[in-house]
C-alpha atoms as a PDB file:
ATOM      1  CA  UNK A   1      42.107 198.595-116.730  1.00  0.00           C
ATOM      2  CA  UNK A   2      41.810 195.735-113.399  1.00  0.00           C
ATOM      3  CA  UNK A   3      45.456 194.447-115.491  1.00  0.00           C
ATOM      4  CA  UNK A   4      46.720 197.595-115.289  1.00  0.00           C
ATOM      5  CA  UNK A   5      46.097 198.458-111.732  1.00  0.00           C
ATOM      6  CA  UNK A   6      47.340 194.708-110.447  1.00  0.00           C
ATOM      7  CA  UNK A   7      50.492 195.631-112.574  1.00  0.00           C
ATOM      8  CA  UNK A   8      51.396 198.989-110.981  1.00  0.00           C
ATOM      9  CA  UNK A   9      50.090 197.438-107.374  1.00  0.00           C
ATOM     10  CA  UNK A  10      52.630 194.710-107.951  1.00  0.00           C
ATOM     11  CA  UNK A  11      55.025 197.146-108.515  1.00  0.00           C
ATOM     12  CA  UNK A  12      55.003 199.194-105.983  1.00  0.00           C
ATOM     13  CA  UNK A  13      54.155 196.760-103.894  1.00  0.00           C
ATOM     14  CA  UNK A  14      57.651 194.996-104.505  1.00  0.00           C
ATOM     15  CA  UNK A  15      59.290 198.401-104.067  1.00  0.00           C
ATOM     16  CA  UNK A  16      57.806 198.256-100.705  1.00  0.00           C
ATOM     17  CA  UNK A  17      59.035 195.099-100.186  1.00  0.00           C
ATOM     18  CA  UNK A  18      62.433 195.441-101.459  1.00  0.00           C
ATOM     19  CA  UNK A  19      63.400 198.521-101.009  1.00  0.00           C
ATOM     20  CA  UNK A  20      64.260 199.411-104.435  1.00  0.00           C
ATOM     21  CA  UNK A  21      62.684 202.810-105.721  1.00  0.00           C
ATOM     22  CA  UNK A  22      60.577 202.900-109.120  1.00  0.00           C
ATOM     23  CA  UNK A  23      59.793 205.582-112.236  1.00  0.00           C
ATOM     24  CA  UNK A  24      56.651 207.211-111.559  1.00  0.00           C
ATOM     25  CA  UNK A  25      53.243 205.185-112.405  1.00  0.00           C
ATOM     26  CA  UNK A  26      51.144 208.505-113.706  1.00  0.00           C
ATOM     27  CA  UNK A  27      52.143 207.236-117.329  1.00  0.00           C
ATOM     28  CA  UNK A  28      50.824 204.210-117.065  1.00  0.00           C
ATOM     29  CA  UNK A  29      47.447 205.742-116.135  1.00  0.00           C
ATOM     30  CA  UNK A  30      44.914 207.829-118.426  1.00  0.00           C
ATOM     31  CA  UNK A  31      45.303 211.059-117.213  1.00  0.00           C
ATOM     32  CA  UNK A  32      43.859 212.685-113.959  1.00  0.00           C
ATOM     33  CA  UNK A  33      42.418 209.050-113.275  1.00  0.00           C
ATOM     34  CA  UNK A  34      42.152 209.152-109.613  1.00  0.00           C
ATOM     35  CA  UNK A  35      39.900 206.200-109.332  1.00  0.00           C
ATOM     36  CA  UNK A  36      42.400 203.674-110.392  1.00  0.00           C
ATOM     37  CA  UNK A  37      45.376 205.315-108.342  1.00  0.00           C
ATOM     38  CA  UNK A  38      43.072 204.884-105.039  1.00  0.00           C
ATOM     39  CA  UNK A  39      42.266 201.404-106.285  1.00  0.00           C
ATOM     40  CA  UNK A  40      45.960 200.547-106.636  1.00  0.00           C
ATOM     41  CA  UNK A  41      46.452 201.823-102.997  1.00  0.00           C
ATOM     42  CA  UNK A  42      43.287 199.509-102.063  1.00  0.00           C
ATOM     43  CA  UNK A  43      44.873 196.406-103.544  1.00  0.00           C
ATOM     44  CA  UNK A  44      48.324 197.024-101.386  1.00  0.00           C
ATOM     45  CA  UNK A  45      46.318 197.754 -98.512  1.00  0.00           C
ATOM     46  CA  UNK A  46      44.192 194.648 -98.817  1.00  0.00           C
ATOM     47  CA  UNK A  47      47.599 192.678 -99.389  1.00  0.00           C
ATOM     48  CA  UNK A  48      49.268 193.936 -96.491  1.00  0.00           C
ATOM     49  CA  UNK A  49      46.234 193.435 -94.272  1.00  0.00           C
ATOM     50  CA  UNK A  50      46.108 189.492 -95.509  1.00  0.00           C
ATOM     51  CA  UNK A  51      49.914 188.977 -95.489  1.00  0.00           C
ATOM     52  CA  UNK A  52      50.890 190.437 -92.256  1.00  0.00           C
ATOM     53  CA  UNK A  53      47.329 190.202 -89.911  1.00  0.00           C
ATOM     54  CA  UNK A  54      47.014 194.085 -90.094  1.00  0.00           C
ATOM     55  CA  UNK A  55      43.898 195.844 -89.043  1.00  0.00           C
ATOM     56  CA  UNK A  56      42.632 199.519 -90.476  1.00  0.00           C
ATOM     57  CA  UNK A  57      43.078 201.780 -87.288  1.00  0.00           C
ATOM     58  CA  UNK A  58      43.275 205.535 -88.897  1.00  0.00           C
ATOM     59  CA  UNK A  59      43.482 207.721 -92.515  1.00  0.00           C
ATOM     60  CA  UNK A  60      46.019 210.320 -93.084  1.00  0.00           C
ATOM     61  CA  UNK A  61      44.971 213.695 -95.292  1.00  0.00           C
ATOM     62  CA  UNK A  62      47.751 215.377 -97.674  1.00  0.00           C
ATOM     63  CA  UNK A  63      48.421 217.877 -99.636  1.00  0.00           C
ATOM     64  CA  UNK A  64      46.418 220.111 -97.447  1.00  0.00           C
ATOM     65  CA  UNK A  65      48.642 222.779 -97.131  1.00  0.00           C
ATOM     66  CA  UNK A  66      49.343 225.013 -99.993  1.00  0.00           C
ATOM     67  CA  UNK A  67      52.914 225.529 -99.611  1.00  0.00           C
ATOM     68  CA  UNK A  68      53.086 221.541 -99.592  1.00  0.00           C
ATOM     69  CA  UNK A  69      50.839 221.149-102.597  1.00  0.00           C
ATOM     70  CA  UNK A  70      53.031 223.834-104.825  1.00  0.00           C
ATOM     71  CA  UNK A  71      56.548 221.967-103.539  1.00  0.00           C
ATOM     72  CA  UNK A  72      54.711 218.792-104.668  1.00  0.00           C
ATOM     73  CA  UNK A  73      53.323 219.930-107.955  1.00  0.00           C
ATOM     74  CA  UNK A  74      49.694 219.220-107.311  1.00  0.00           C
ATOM     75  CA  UNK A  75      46.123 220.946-106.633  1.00  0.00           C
ATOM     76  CA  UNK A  76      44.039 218.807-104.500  1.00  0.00           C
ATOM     77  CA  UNK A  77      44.458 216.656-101.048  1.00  0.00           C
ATOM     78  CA  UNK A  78      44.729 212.824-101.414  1.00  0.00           C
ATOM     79  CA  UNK A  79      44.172 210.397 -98.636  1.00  0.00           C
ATOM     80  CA  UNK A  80      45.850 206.839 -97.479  1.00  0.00           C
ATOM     81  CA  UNK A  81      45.427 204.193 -95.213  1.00  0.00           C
ATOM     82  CA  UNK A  82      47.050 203.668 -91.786  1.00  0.00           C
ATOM     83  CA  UNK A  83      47.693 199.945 -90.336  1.00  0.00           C
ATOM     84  CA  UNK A  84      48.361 199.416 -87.018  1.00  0.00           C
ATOM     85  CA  UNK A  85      51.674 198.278 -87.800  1.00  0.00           C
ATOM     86  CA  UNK A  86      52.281 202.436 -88.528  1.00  0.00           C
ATOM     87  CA  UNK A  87      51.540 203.499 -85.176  1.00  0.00           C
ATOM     88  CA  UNK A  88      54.108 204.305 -82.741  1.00  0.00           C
ATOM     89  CA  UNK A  89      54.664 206.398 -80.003  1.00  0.00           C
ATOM     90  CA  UNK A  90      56.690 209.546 -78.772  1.00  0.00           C
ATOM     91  CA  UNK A  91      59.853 209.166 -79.205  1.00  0.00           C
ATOM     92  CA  UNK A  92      60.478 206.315 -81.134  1.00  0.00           C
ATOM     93  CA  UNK A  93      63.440 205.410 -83.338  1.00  0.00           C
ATOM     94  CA  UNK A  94      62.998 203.568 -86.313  1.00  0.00           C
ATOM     95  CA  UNK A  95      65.599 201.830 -88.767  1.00  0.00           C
ATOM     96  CA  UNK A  96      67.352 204.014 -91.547  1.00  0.00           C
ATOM     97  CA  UNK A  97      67.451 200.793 -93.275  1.00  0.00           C
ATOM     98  CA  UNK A  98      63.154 200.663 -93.182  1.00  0.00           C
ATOM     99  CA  UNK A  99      62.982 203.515 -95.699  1.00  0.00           C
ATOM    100  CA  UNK A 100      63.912 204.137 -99.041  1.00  0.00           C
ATOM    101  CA  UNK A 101      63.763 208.182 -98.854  1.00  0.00           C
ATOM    102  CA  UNK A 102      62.787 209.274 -95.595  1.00  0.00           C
ATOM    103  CA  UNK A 103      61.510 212.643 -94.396  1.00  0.00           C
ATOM    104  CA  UNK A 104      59.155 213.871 -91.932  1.00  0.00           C
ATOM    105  CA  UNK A 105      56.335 216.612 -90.656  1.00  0.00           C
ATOM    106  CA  UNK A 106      54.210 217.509 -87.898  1.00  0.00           C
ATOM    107  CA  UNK A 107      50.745 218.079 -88.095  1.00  0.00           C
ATOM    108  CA  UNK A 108      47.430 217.542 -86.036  1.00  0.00           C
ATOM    109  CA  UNK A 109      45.608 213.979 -85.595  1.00  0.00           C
ATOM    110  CA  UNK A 110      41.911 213.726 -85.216  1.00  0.00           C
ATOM    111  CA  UNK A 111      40.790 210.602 -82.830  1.00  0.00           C
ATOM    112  CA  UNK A 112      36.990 209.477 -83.489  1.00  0.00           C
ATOM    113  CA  UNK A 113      34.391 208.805 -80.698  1.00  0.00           C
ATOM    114  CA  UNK A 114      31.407 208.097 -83.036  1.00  0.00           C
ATOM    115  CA  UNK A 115      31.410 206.304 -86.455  1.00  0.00           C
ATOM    116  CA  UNK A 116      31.133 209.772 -89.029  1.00  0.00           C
ATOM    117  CA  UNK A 117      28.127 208.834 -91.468  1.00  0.00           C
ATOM    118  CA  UNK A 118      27.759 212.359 -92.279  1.00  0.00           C
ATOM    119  CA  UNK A 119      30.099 214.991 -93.199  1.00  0.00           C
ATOM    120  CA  UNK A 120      27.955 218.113 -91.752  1.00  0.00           C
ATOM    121  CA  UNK A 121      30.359 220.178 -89.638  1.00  0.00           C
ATOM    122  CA  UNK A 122      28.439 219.805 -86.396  1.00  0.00           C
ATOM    123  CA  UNK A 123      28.379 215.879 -87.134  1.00  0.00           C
ATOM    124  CA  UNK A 124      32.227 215.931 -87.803  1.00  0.00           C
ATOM    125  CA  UNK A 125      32.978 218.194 -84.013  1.00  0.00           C
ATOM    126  CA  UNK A 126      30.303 215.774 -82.487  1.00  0.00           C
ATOM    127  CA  UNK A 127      32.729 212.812 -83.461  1.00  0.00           C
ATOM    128  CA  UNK A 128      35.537 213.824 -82.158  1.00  0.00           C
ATOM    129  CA  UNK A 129      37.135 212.468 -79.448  1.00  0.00           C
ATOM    130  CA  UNK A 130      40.195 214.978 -78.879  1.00  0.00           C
ATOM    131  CA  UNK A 131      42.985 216.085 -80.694  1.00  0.00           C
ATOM    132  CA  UNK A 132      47.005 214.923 -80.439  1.00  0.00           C
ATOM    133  CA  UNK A 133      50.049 216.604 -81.617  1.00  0.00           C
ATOM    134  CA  UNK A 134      52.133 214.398 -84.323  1.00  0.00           C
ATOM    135  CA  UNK A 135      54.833 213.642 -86.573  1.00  0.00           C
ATOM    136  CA  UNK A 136      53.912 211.592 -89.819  1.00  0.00           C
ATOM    137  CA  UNK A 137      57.125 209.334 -91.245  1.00  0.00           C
ATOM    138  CA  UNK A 138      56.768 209.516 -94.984  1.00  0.00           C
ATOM    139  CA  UNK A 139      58.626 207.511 -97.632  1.00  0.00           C
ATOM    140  CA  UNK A 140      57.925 207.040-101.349  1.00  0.00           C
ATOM    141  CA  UNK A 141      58.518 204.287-103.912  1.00  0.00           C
ATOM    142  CA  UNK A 142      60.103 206.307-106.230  1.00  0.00           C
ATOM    143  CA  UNK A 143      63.217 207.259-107.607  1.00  0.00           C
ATOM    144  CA  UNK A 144      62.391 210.978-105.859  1.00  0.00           C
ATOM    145  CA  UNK A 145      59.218 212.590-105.036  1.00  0.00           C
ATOM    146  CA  UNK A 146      58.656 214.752-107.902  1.00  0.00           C
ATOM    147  CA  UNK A 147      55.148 213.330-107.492  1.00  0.00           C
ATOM    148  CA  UNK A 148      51.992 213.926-109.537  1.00  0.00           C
ATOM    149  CA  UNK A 149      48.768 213.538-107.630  1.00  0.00           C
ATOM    150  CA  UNK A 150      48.803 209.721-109.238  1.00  0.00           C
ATOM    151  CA  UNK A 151      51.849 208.722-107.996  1.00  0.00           C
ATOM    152  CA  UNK A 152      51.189 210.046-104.414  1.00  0.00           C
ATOM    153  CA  UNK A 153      47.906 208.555-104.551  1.00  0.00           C
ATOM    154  CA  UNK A 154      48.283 205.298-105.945  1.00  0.00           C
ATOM    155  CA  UNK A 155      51.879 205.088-103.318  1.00  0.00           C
ATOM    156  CA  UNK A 156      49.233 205.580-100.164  1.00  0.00           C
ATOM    157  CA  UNK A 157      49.833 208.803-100.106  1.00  0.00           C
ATOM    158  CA  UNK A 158      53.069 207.974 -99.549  1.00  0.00           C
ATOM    159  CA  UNK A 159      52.813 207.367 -95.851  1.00  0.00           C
ATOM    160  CA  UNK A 160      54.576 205.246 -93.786  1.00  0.00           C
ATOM    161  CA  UNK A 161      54.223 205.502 -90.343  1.00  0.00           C
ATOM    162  CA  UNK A 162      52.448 208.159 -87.153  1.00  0.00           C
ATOM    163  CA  UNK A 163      54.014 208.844 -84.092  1.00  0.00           C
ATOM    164  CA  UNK A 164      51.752 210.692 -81.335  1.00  0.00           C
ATOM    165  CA  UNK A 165      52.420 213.042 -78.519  1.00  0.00           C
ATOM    166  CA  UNK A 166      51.115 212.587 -75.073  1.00  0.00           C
ATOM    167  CA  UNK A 167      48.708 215.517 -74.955  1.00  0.00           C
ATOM    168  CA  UNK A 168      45.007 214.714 -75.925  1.00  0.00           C
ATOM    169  CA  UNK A 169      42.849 218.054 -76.072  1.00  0.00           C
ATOM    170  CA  UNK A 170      38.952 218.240 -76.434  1.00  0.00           C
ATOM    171  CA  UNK A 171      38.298 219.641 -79.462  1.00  0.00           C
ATOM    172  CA  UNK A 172      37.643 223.072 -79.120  1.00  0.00           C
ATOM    173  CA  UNK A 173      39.591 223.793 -76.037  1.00  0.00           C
ATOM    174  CA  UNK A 174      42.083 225.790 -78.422  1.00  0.00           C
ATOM    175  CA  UNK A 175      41.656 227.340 -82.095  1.00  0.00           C
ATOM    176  CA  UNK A 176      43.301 224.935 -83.622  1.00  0.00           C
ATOM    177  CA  UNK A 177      44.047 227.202 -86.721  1.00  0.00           C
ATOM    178  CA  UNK A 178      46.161 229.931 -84.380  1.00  0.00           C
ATOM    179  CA  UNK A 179      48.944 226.559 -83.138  1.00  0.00           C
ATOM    180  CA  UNK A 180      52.278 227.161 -84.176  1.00  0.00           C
ATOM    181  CA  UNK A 181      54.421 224.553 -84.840  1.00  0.00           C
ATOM    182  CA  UNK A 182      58.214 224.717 -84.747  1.00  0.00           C
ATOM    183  CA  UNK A 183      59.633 221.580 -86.534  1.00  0.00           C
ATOM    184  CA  UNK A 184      63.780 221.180 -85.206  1.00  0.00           C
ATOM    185  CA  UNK A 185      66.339 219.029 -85.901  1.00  0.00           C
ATOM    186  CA  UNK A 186      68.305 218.630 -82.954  1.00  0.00           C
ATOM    187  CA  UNK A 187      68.220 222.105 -81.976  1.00  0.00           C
ATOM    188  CA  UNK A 188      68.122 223.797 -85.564  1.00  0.00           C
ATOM    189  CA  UNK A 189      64.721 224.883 -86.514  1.00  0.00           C
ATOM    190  CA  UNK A 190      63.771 223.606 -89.915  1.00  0.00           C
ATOM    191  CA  UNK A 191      60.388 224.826 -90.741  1.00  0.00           C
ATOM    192  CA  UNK A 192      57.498 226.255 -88.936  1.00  0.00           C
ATOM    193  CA  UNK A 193      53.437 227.032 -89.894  1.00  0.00           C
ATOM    194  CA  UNK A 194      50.245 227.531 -88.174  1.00  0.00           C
ATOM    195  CA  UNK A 195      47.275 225.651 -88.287  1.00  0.00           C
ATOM    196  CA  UNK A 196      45.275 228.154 -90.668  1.00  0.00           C
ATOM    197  CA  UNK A 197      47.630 226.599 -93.455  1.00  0.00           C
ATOM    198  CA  UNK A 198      46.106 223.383 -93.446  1.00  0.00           C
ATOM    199  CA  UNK A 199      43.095 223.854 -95.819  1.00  0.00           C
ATOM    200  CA  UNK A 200      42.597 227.422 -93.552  1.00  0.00           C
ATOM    201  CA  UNK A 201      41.827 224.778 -90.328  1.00  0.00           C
ATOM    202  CA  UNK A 202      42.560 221.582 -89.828  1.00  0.00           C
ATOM    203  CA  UNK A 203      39.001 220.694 -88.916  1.00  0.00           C
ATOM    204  CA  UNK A 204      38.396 221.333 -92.737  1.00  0.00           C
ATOM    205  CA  UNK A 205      40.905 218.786 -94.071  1.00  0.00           C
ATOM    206  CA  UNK A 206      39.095 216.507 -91.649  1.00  0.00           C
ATOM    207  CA  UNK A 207      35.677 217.384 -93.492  1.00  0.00           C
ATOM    208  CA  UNK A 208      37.379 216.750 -96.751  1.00  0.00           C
ATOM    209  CA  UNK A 209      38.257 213.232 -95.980  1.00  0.00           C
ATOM    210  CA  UNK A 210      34.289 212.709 -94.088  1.00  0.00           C
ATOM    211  CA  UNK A 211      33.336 213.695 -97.418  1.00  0.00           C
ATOM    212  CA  UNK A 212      35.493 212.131 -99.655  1.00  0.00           C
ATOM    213  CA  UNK A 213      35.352 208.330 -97.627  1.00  0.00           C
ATOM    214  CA  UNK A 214      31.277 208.628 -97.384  1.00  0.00           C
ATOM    215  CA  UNK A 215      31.693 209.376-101.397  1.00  0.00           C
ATOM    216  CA  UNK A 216      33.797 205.856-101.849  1.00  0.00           C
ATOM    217  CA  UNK A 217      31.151 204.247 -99.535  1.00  0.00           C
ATOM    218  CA  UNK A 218      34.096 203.765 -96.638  1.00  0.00           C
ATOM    219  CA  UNK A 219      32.981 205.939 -94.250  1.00  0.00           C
ATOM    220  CA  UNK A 220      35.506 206.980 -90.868  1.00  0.00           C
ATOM    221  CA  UNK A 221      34.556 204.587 -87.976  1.00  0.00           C
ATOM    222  CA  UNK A 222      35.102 205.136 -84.360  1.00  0.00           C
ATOM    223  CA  UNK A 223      38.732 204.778 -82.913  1.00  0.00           C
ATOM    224  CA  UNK A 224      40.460 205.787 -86.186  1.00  0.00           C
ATOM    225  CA  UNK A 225      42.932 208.273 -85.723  1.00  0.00           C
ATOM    226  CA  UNK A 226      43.028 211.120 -88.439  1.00  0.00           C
ATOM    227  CA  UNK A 227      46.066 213.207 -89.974  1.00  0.00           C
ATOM    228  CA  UNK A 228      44.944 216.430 -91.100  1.00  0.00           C
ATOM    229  CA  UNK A 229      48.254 217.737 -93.098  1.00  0.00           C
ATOM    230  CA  UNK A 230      51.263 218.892 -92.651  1.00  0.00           C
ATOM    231  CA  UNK A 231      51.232 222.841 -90.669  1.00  0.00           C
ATOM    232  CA  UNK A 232      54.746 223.641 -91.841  1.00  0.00           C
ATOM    233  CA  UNK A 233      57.144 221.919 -95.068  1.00  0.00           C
ATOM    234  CA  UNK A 234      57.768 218.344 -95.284  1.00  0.00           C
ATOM    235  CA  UNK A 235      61.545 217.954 -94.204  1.00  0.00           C
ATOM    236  CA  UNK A 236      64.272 215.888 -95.233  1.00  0.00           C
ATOM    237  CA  UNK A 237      64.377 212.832 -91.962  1.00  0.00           C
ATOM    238  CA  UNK A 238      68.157 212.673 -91.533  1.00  0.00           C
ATOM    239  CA  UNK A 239      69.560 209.843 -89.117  1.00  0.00           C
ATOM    240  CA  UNK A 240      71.079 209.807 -85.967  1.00  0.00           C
ATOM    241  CA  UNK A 241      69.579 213.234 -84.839  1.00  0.00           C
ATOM    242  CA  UNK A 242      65.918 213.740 -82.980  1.00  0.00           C
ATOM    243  CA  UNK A 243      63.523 215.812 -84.790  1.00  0.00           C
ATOM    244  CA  UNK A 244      60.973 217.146 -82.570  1.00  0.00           C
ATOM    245  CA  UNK A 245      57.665 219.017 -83.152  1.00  0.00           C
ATOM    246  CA  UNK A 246      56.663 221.946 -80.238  1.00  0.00           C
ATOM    247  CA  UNK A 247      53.318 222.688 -80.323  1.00  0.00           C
ATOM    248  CA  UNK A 248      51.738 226.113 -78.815  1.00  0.00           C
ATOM    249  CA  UNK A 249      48.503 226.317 -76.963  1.00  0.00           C
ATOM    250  CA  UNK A 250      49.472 223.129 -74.515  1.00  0.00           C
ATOM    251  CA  UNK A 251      49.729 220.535 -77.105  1.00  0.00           C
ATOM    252  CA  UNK A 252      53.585 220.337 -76.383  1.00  0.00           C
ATOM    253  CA  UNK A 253      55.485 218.557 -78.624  1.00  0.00           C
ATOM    254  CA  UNK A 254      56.600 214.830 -80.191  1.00  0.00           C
ATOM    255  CA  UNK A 255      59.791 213.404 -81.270  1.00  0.00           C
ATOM    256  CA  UNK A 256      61.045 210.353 -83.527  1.00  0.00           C
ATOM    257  CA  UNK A 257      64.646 209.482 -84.632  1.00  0.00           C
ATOM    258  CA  UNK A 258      66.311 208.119 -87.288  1.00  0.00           C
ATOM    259  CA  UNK A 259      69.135 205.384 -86.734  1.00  0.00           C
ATOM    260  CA  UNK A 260      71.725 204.536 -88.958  1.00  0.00           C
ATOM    261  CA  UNK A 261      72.040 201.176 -87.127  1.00  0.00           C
ATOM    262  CA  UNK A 262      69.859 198.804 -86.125  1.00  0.00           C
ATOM    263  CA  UNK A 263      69.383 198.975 -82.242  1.00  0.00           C
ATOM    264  CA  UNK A 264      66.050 200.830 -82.753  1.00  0.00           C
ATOM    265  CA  UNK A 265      62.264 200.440 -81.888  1.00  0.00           C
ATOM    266  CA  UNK A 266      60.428 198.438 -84.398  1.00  0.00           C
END
């Protein structure tokens, strides 16, 4: 099995690398074997980290909202890593030529005060450092994302970037499962959710990943920053247009653009 998971690392690794999309991996795998699609992740994540210098700073949740999980074909969230090299701020643009199929949502991000050794609601709230509106860039390795929880898993969860808003809230200042989000392009709205549709709160698709990294022995330190799941649809990213993400109950909102040339942010 360790041959088989280099191989499909390798893989889409080099998809990564080159730009050039792949046939799903979930064939290659016995099926429902989670444990070696995470383990795939690990070894990119460990590559990337020893290549490039890149530090750990967050984890990102999917598949949390229902809607999501039926376009997507699967039951269950996944998780992936974020590097530091994935972090950007509002506003940014970002190179067509960076992606292979780019689209985007908006969701809610989770910053830790405390290292989370347990994943007891009151332990999780205690942790928390505030709350930030944000858009998460997502690509995949594939030839399209008619993804099976494998694929996603084993592709990081197909994450590829975070950009943050300016507004940090306490948690509970606000309910978080009663903020609407309005996703537009330019000035055409293109989906919109609340946060009850992630996992019915997205405190609970925080306690989901407490759980599931204390289960795999990595448990969420202090300073990570957390994606809880997409509130409305994962969209198409289309280039040279802003897509920005208003938030209700004073979270405002948080932009990122696509450019078809190369005079972008990086």
């Amino acid at each position: 099995m360790s041959q088989i998971i280099q191989k499909i690392a390798d893989e889409l690794y080099a998809a990564r690398q080159d730009l050039t999309p792949i046939d799903h991996i979930r064939h290659q795998l016995p099926e429902g074997d989670l444990d070696a699609a995470y383990a795939i992740s690990e070894v990119n994540t460990k590559r990337r980290e020893e290549a490039f210098g890149l530090r750990r700073v967050g984890r990102k949740v999917g598949l949390t909202n229902p809607m999501v999980q039926k376009k997507a074909g699967v039951d269950q969230p996944d998780y992936g890593i974020v590097l530091d090299d994935m972090i950007f701020t509002n506003g940014v643009s970002r190179p067509r030529s960076a992606f292979i199929k780019p689209k985007i949502e908006a969701e809610l991000a989770f910053v830790l005060k405390h290292d989370l050794l347990s994943s007891e609601m009151e332990s999780i709230v205690a942790a928390i450092d505030y709350v930030v509106p944000a858009l998460e860039l997502v690509d995949c390795r594939y030839h399209n994302y008619a993804m099976s929880i494998l694929d996603t898993v084993a592709d990081n969860a197909a994450c590829e970037g975070i950009v943050t808003g300016t507004v940090q809230l306490p948690y509970g200042e606000v309910d978080l499962r009663d903020v609407v989000m309005v996703l537009y392009r330019g000035d055409e709205e293109v989906t919109r959710g609340i946060g009850s549709n992630v996992l019915k709160g997205p405190i609970n698709a925080i306690q989901w990943l407490a759980e599931t990294s204390l289960r795999v022995g990595k448990p969420l330190l202090a300073g990570e920053i957390l994606l809880s799941g997409s509130i409305g649809m994962i969209v198409d990213w289309d280039p040279d247009v802003p897509y920005t993400a208003k938030f209700s109950h004073g979270f405002g909102s948080v932009s990122a653009t696509l450019q078809s040339k190369d005079e972008c942010d990086v």
